[in-house]
Protein backbone atom coordinates (compact mmCIF):
# COMPACT_ATOMS: atom_id res chain seq x y z
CA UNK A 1 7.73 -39.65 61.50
CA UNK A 2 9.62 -36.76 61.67
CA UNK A 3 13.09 -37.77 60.71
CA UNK A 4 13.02 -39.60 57.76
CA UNK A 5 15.84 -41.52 55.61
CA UNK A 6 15.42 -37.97 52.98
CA UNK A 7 16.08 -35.31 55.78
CA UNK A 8 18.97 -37.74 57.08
CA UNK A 9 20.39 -37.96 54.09
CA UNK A 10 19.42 -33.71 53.06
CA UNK A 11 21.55 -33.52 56.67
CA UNK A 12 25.10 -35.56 55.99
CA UNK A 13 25.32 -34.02 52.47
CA UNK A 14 24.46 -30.39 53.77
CA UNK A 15 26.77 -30.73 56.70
CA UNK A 16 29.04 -34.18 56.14
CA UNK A 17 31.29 -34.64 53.27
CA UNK A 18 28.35 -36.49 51.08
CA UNK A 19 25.44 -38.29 52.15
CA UNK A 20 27.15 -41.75 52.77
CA UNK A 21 29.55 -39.85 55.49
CA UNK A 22 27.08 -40.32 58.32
CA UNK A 23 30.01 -40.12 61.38
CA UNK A 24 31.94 -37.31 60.88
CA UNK A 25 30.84 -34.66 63.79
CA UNK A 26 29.36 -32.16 61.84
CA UNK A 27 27.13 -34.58 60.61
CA UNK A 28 26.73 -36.18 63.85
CA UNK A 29 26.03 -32.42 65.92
CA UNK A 30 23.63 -31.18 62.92
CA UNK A 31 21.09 -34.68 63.55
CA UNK A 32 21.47 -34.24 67.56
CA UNK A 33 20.76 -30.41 66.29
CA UNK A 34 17.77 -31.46 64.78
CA UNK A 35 16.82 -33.81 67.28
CA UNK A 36 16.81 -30.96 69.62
CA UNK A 37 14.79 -28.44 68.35
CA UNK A 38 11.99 -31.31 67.65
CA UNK A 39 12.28 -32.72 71.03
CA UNK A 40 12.35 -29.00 72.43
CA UNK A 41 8.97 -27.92 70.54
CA UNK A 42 7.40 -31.41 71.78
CA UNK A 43 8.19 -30.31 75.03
CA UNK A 44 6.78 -26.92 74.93
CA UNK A 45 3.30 -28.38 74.18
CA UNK A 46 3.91 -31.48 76.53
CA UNK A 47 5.50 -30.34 79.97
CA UNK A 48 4.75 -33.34 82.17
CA UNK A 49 6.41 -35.58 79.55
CA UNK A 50 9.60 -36.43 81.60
CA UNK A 51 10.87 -38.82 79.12
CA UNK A 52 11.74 -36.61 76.43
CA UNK A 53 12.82 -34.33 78.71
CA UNK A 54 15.18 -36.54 80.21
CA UNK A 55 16.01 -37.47 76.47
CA UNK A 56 16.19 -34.49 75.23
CA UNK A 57 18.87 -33.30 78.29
CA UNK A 58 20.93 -36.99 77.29
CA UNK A 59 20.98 -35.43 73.13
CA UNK A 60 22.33 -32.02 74.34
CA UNK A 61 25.06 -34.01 76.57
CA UNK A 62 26.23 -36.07 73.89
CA UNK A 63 26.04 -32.95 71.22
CA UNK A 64 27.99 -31.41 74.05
CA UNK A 65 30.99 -33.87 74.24
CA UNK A 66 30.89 -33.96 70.17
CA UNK A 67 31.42 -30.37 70.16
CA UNK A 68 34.11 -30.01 72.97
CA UNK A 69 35.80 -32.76 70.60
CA UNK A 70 35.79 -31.26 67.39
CA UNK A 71 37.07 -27.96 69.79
CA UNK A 72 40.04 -29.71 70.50
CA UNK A 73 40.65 -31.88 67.29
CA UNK A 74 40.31 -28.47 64.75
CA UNK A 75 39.01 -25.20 66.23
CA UNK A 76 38.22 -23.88 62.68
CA UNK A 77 36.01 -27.08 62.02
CA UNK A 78 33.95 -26.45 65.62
CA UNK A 79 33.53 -22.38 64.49
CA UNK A 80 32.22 -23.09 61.18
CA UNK A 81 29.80 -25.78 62.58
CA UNK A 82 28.73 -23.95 65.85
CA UNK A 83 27.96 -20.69 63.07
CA UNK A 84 26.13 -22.61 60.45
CA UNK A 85 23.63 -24.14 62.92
CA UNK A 86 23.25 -21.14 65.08
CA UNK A 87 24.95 -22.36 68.31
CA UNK A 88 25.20 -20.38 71.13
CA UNK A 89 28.95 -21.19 72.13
């Protein structure tokens, strides 16, 4: 499987405050992160699989609304997390 209980917890202690701290929203945005760009590289092989697309477009909706929060809630917060992972916005 490609997201085991190791690269969960290599994600909340990179990105969280420690590895136990699994629902702050940077922790939250860097998993739907990762979720992404496995779902999107699934889809470029498999084009016809609508489920994961339709999955994949539900993940980027709720990193979406995660990231428009953290916007409002502390702007510095969102800019450091949207320039560690690479984020377009």
């Amino acid at each position: 499987m490609y997201l085991t209980k190791e690269i969960k917890e290599e994600i909340f202690t990179k990105h969280g405050k420690d590895a136990k701290d699994t629902g702050s929203a940077e922790g939250q945005i860097a998993l739907f992160t990762h979720r992404i760009n496995h779902l999107t590289e699934h889809l470029k092989q498999n084009r016809k699989d609508f489920n994961t697309e339709r999955s994949l477009v539900k993940l980027v909706g709720k990193r979406r609304s995660l990231l428009d929060y953290l916007k409002n809630k502390d702007i510095l917060r969102y800019r450091a997390i949207v320039k560690e992972l690479g984020l377009r916005k």
